[in-house]
Protein backbone atom coordinates (compact mmCIF):
# COMPACT_ATOMS: atom_id res chain seq x y z
CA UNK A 1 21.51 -31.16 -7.20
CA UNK A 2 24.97 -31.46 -8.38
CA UNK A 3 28.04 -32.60 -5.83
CA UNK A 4 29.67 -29.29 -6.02
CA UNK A 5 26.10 -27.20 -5.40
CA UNK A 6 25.72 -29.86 -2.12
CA UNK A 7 29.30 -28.70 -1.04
CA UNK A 8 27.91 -24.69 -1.17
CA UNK A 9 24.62 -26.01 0.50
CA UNK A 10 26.74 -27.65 3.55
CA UNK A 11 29.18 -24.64 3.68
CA UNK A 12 26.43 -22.02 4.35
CA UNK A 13 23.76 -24.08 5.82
CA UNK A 14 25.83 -23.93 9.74
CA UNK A 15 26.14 -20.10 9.53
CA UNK A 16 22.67 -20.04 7.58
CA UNK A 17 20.37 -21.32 10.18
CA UNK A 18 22.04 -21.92 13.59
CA UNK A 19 19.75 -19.66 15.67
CA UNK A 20 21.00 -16.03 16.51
CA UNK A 21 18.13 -13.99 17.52
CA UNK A 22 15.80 -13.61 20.56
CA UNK A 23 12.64 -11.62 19.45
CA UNK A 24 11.86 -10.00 22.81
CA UNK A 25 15.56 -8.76 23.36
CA UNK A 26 15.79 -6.56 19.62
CA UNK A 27 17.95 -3.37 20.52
CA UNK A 28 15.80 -0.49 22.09
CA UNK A 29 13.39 -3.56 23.67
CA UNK A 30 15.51 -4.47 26.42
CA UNK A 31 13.09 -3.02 29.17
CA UNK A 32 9.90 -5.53 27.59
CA UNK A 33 8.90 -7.97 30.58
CA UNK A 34 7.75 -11.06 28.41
CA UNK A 35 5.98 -13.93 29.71
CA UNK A 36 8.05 -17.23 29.48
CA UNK A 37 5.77 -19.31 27.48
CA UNK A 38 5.39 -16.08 25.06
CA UNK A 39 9.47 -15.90 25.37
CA UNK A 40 9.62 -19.71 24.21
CA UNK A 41 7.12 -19.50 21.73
CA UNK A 42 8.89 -16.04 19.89
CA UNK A 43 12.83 -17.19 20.22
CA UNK A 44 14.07 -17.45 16.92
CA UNK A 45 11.02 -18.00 14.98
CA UNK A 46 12.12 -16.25 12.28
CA UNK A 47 14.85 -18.00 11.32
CA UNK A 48 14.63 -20.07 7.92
CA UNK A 49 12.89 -23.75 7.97
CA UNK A 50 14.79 -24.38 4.33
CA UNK A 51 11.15 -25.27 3.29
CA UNK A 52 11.13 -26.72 -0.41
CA UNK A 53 8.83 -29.20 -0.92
CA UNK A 54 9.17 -29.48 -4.55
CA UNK A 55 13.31 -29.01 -4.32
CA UNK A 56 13.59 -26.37 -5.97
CA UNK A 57 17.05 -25.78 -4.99
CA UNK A 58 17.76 -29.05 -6.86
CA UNK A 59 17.88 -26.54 -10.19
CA UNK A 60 19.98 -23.86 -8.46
CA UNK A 61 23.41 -23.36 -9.71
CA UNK A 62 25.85 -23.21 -7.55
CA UNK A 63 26.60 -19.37 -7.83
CA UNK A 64 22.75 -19.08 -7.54
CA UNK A 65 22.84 -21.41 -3.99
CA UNK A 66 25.80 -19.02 -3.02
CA UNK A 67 24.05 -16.38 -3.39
CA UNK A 68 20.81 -17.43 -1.41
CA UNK A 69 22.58 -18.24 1.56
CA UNK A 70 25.17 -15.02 1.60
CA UNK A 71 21.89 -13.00 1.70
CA UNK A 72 20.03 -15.04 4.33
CA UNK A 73 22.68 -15.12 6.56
CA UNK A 74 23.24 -10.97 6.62
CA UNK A 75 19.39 -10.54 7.11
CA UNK A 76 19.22 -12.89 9.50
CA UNK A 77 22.23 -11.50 11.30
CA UNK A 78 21.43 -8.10 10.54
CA UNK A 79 18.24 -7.14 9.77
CA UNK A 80 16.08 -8.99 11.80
CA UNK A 81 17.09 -8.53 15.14
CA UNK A 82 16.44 -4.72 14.66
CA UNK A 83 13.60 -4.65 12.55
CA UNK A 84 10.92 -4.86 14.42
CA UNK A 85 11.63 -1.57 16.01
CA UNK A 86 12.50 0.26 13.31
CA UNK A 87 9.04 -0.96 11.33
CA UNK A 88 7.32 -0.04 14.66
CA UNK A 89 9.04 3.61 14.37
CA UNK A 90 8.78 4.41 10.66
CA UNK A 91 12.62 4.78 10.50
CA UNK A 92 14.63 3.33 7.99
CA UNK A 93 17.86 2.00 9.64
CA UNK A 94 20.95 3.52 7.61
CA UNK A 95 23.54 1.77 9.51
CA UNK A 96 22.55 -1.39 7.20
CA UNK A 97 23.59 0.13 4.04
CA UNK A 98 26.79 0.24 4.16
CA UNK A 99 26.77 -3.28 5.17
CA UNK A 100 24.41 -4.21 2.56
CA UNK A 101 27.38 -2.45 -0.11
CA UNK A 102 30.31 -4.88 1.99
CA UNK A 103 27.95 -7.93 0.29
CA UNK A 104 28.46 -7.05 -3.67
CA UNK A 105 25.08 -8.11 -4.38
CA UNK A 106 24.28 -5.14 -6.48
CA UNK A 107 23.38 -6.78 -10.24
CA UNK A 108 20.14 -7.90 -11.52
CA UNK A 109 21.10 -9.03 -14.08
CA UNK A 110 23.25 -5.93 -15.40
CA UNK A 111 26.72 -6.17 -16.92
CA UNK A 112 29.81 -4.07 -16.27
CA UNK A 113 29.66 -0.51 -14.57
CA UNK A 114 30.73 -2.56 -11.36
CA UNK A 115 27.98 -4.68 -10.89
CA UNK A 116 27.70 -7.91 -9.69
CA UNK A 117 26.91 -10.96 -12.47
CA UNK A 118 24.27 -13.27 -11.72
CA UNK A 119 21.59 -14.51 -13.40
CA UNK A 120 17.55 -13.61 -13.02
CA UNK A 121 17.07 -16.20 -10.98
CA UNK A 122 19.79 -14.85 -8.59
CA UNK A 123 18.54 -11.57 -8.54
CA UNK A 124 15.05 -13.13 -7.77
CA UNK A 125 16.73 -15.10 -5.07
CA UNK A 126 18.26 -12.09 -3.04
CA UNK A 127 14.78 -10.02 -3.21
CA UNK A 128 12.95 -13.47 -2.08
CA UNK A 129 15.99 -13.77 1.12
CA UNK A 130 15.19 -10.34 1.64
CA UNK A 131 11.79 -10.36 2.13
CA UNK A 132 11.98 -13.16 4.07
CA UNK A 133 13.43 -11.34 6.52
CA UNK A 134 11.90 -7.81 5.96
CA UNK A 135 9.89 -6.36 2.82
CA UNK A 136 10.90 -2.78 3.78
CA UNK A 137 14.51 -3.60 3.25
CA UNK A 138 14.15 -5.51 0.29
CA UNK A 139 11.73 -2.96 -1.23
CA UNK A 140 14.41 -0.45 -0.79
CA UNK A 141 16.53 -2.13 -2.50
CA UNK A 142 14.65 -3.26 -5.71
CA UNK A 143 14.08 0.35 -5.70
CA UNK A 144 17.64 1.19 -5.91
CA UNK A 145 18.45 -1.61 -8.15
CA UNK A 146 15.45 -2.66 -9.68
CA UNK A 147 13.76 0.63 -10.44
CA UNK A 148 16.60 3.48 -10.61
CA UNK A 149 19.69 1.98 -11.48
CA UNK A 150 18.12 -0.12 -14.26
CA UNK A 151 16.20 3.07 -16.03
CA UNK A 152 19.89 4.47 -15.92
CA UNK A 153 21.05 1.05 -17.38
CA UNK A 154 18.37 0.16 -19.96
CA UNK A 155 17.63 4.13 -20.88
CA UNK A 156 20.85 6.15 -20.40
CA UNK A 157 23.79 6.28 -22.81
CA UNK A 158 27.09 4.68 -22.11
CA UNK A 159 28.56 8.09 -20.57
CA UNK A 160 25.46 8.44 -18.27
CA UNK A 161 25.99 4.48 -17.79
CA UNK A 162 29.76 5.52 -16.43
CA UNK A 163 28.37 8.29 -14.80
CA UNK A 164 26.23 6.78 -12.37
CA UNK A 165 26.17 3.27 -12.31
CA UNK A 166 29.54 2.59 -10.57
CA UNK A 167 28.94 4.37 -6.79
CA UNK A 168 24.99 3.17 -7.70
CA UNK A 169 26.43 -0.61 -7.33
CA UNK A 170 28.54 0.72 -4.41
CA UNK A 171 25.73 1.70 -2.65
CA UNK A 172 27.63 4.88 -2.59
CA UNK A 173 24.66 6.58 -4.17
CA UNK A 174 21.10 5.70 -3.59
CA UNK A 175 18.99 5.42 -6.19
CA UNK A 176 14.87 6.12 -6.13
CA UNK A 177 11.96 6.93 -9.27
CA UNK A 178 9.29 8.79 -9.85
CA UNK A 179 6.60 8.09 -12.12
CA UNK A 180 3.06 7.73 -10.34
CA UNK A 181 1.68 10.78 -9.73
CA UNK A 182 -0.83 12.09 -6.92
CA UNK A 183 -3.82 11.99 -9.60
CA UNK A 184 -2.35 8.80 -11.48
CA UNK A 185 -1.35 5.44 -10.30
CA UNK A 186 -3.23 2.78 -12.54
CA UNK A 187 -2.97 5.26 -15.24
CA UNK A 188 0.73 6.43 -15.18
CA UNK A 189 0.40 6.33 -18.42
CA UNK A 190 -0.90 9.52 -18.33
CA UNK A 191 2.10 11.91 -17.00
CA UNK A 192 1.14 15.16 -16.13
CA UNK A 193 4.46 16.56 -15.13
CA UNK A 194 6.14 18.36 -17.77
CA UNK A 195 9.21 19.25 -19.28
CA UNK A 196 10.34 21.82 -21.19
CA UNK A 197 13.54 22.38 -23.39
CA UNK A 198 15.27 25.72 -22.92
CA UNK A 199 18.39 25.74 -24.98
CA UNK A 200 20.63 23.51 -23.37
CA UNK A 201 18.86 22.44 -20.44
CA UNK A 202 15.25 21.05 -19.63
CA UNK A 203 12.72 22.79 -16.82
CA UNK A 204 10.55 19.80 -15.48
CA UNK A 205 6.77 21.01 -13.53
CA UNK A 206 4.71 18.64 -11.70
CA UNK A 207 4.29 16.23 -8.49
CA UNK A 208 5.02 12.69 -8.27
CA UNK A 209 3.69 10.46 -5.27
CA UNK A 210 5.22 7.45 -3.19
CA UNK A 211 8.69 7.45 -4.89
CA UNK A 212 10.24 4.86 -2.37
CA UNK A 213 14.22 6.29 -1.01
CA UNK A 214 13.03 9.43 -2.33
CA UNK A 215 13.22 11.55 0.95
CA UNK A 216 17.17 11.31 1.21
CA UNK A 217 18.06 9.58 -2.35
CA UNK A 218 21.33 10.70 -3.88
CA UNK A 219 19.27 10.60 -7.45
CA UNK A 220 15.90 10.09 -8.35
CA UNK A 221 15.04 9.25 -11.95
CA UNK A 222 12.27 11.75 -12.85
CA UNK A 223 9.52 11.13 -15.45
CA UNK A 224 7.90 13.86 -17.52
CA UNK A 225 6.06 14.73 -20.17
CA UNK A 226 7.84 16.36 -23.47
CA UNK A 227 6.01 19.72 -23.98
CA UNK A 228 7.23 19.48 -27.56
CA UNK A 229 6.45 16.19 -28.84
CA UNK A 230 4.21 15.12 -26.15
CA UNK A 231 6.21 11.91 -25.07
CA UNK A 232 7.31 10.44 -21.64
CA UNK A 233 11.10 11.24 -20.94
CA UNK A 234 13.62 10.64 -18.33
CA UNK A 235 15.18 12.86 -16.18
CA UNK A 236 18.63 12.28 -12.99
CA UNK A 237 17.68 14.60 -11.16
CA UNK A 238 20.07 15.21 -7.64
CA UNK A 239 19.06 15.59 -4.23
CA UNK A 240 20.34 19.17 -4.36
CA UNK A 241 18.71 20.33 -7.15
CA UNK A 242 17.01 23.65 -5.50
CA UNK A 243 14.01 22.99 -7.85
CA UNK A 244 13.14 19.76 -6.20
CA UNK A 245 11.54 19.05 -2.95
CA UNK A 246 10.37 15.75 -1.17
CA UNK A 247 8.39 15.33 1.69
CA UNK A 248 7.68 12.18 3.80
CA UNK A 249 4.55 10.55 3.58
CA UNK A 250 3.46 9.70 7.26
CA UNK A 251 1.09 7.41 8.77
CA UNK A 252 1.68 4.15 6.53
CA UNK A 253 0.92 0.75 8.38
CA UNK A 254 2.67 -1.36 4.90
CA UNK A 255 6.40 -1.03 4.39
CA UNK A 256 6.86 1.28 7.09
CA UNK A 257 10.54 1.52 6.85
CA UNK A 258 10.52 2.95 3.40
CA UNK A 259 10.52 6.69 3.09
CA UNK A 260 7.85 7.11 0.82
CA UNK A 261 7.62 10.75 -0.65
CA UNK A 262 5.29 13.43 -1.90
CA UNK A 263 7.70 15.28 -4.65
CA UNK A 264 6.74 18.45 -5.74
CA UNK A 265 8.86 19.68 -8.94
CA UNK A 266 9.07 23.41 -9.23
CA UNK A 267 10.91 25.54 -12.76
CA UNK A 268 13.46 22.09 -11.62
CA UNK A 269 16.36 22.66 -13.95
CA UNK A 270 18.42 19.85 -15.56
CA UNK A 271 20.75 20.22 -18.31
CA UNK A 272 20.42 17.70 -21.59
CA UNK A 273 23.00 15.14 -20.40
CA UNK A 274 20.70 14.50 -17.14
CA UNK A 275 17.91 13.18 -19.43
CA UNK A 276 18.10 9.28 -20.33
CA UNK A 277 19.14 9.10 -24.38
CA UNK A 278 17.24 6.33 -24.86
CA UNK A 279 13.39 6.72 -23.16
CA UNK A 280 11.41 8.69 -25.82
CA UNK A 281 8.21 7.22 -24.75
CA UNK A 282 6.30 5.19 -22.24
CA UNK A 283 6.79 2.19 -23.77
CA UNK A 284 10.53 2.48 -22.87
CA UNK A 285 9.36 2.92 -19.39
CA UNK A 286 7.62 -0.26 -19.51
CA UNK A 287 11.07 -1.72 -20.16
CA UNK A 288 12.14 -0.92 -16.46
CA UNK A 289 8.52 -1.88 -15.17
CA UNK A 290 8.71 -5.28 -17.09
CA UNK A 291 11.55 -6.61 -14.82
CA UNK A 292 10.24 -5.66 -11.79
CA UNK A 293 7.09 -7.61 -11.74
CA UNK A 294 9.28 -10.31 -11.92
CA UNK A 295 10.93 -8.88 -8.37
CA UNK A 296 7.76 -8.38 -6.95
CA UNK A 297 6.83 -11.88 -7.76
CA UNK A 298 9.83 -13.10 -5.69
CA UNK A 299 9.20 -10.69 -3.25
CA UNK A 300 6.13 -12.14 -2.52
CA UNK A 301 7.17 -16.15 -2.32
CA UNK A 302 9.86 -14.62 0.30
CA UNK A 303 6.78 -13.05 2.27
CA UNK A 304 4.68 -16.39 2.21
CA UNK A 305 7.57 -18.56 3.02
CA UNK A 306 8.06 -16.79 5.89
CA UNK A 307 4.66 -16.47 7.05
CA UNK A 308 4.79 -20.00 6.64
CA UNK A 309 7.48 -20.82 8.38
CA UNK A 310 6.27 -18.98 11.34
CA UNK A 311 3.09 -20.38 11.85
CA UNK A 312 4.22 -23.90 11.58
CA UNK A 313 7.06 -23.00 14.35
CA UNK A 314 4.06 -21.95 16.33
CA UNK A 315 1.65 -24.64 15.53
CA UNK A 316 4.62 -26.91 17.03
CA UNK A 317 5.29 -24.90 19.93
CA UNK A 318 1.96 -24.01 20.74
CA UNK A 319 0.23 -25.94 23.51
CA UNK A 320 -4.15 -25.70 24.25
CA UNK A 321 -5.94 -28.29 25.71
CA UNK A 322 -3.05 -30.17 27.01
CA UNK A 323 -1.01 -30.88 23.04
CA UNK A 324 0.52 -28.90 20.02
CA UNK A 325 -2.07 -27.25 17.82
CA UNK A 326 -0.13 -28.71 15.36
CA UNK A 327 -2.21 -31.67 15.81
CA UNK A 328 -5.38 -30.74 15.04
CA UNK A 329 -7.08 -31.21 11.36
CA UNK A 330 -7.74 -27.39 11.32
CA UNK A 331 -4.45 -26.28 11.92
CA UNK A 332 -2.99 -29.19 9.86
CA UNK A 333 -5.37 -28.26 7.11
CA UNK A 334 -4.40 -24.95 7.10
CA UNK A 335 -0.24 -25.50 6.83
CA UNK A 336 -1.07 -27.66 3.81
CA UNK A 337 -3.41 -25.05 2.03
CA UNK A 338 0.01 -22.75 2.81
CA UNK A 339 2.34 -25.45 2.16
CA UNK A 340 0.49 -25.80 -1.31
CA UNK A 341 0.54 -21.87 -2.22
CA UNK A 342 3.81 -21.12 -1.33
CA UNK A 343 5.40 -24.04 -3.09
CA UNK A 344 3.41 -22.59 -6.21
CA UNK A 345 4.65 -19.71 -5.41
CA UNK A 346 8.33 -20.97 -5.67
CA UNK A 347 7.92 -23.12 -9.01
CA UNK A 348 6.25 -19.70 -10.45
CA UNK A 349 9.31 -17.73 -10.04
CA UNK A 350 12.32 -19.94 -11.01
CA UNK A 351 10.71 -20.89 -14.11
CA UNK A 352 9.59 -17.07 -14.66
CA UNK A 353 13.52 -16.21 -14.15
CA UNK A 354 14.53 -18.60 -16.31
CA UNK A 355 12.56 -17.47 -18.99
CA UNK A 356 13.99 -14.08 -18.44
CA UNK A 357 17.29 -15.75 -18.31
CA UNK A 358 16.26 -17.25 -21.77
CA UNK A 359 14.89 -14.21 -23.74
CA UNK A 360 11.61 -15.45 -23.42
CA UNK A 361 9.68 -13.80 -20.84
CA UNK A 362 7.39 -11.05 -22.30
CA UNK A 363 5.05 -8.38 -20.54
CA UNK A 364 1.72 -10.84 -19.94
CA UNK A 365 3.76 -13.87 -18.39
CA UNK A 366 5.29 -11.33 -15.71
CA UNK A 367 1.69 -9.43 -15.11
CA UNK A 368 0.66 -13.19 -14.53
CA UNK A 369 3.60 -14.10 -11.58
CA UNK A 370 2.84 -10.88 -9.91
CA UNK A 371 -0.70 -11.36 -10.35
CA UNK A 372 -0.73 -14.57 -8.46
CA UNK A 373 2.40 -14.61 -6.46
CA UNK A 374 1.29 -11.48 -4.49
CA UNK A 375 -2.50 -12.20 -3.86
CA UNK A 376 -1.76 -16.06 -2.52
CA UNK A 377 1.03 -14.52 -0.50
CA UNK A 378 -1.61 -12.34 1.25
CA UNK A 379 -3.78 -15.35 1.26
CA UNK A 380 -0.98 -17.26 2.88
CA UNK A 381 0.00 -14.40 5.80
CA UNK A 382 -3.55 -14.13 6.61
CA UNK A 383 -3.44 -17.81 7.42
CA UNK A 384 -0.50 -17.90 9.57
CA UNK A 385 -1.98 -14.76 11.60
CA UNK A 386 -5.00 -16.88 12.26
CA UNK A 387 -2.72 -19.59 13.23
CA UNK A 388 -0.97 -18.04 15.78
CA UNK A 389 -4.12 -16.40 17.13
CA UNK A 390 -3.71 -13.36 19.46
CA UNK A 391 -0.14 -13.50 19.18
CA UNK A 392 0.05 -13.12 15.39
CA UNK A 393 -1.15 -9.26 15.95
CA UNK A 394 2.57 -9.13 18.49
CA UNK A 395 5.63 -7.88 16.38
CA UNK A 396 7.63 -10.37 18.48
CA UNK A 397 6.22 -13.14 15.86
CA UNK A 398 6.28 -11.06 12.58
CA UNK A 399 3.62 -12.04 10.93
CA UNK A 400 1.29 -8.79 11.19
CA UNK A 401 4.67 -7.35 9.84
CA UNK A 402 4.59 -9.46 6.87
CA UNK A 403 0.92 -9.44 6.43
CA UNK A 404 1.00 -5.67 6.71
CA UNK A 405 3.89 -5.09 4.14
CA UNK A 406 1.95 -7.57 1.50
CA UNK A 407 -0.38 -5.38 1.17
CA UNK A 408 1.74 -3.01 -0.86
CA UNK A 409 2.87 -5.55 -2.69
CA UNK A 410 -0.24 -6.60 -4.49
CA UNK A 411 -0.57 -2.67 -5.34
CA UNK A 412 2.42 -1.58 -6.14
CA UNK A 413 4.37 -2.08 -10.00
CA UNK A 414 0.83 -2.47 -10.98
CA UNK A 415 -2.39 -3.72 -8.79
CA UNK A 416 -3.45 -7.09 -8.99
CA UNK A 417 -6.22 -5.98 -10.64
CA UNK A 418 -4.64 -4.57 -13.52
CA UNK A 419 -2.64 -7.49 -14.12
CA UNK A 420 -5.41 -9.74 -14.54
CA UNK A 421 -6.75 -7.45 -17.42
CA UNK A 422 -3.12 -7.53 -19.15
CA UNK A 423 -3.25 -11.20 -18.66
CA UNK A 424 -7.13 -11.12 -19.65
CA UNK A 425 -6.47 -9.16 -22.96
CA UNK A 426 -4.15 -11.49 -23.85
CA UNK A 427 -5.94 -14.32 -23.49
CA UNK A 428 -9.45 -13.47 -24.67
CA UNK A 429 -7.97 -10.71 -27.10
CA UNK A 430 -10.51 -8.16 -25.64
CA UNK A 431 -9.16 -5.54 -24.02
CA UNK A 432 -11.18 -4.51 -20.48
CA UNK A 433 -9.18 -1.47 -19.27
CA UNK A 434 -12.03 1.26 -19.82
């Protein structure tokens, strides 16, 4: 680590880490009667434990250390002493997003259009702080980022660029996408909504299924099938449009502050500077998707390293049969086994960004990080929950929260299982997929 990146590392590691929340006393909680040893056991056990056994900050930047710690210090300020009820409601809490806009951490990567430079690796770095913290907050915004404002970037001209991309990186506008479809999720590649040209404007049919920010986006980037030519397209279609409705799916027990939505599409008029110039077939779509199994990937480390952290907070604190279960070989066993995935986990997704960074990431070495990052980080949140024993079920200790939320994380951007057969057709040179 260079001398200046230790002077960024000392300047945000007071405000970083110095404890800030008590679990039992989140807003709307204040009436909970806790026991004390549960009260001892749950104060601040969230918070970061900086845990980097391979020092992996040692090949941060300094804008990239910056960066990490701006973002762990608003969620841990922010976010996480109200997200445990807003996860336990459904609701997604809008106060934050202005707040999240004050930060400037809208980028990814992107150039101009009032985004914020940084490299992949500093993108992957917010979404890994993020989910630390919460995955519903960082899902909405690789949705926003990630997913909508990127099809704009990668797909749309330089007008639509102008258009949208400035109060998109303001946070003025929330972004969300539709592609999967109630009958297709695996097989998106296989778009049944359609679109029609008449004269100067296009009329889009069909339903699309869990578009995250969908149920109160600003613009949704719409994907449909070309009646014509019988290619995917791309489609901004706004909130307003009388032709489009959303509805929110209920009853989710992953991600449940993200407004997932059923969309239903009817004669939805958009005129020809609302569809993307550049997406004239799936395969530009897979453009957008490419980057974020590279977010999902990070997404995941930020899950494990908190589950992690957790349960060895716990194992500390934790007292049976008169000492710490952090001194017995099962428990000690276990935080190595965790220890040992999550690190993985980490070294995985700096050297995937900086092959993005480079040029040289391509579609199988992404399926591959997602692949693996998200099913050990459900390996590793099923751990901790078994650490912490009856309590790991309690909000109060976040780890059901976490392990809940992974789920969607091995599904969504493509299941696991899919991206072992893109990683096993490239490696065998068979492909498996029907």
């Amino acid at each position: 680590m260079t001398a200046a990146a230790r002077v960024v590392v000392a300047r945000h590691l007071d405000k970083a880490i110095r404890p800030r929340y008590v679990a039992v006393n989140s807003p709307g909680r204040e009436g909970v009667v806790m026991t004390t040893t549960v009260t001892a056991l749950a104060q601040d056990i969230g918070l970061a434990r900086e845990t980097d056994y391979f020092l992996m900050k040692d090949q941060l930047t300094e804008d990239e250390l910056g960066l990490l710690y701006r973002v762990r210090q608003f969620a841990e300020a922010e976010v996480l002493p109200v997200v445990n009820l807003y996860w336990e409601r459904g609701e997604f809490p809008f106060e934050l997003v202005p707040k999240l806009g004050a930060l400037n951490i809208v980028g990814d990567t992107m150039a101009g259009y009032g985004t914020t430079p940084m490299s992949a690796v500093g993108a992957g770095l917010l979404t890994y702080e993020l989910s630390r913290v919460d995955g519903s907050i960082a899902t909405f915004f690789g949705v926003h980022v990630g997913l909508a404002m990127q099809s704009v970037y990668l797909l749309g001209s330089e007008e639509q660029r102008q258009r949208w991309l400035p109060p998109m990186a303001r946070l003025e506008k929330i972004g969300a996408f539709a592609l999967t479809e109630p009958d297709h999720g695996s097989d998106a590649v296989i778009l049944e909504a359609t679109a029609r040209r008449d004269g100067s404007e296009w009329v889009i049919n069909g339903r699309k299924r869990w578009p995250g920010n969908a149920v109160w986006c600003d613009v949704i980037v719409v994907f449909a099938r070309d009646t014509d030519d019988g290619q995917v397209k791309a489609f901004v279609v706004e909130k307003d449009n009388p032709g489009y409705a959303a509805s929110k799916i209920e009853g989710k027990v992953s991600l449940r502050m993200v407004q997932n939505a059923d969309i239903t599409l009817t004669n939805c008029r958009v005129s020809e500077d609302a569809r993307l110039q550049n997406c004239n077939s799936f395969a530009d779509v897979a453009k957008v998707l490419k980057g974020t199994r590279n977010t999902v990937a990070w997404a995941s480390a930020g899950h494990g390293v908190a589950a992690y952290d957790i349960a060895l907070n716990y194992a500390q604190r934790r007292t049976q049969f008169g000492r710490p279960i952090a001194k017995n070989q099962m428990i000690q066993s276990m935080l190595v086994e965790m220890l040992g995935e999550v690190t993985a986990m980490q070294l995985y997704c700096i050297r995937l960004g900086r092959l993005i960074d480079d040029g040289k990431m391509n579609d199988t070495r992404a399926a591959l990080a997602k692949y693996f990052c998200s099913v050990k980080a459900l390996h590793v949140c099923r751990l901790a929950r078994d650490i912490l024993g009856g309590n790991g079920i309690l909000l109060d200790f976040h780890v059901m929260r976490h392990l809940c939320d992974t789920e969607s994380l091995v599904t969504y951007e493509g299941t696991a299982e899919i991206q072992a057969l893109i990683v096993g057709r490239d490696i065998t040179g068979q492909g498996a997929f029907t």
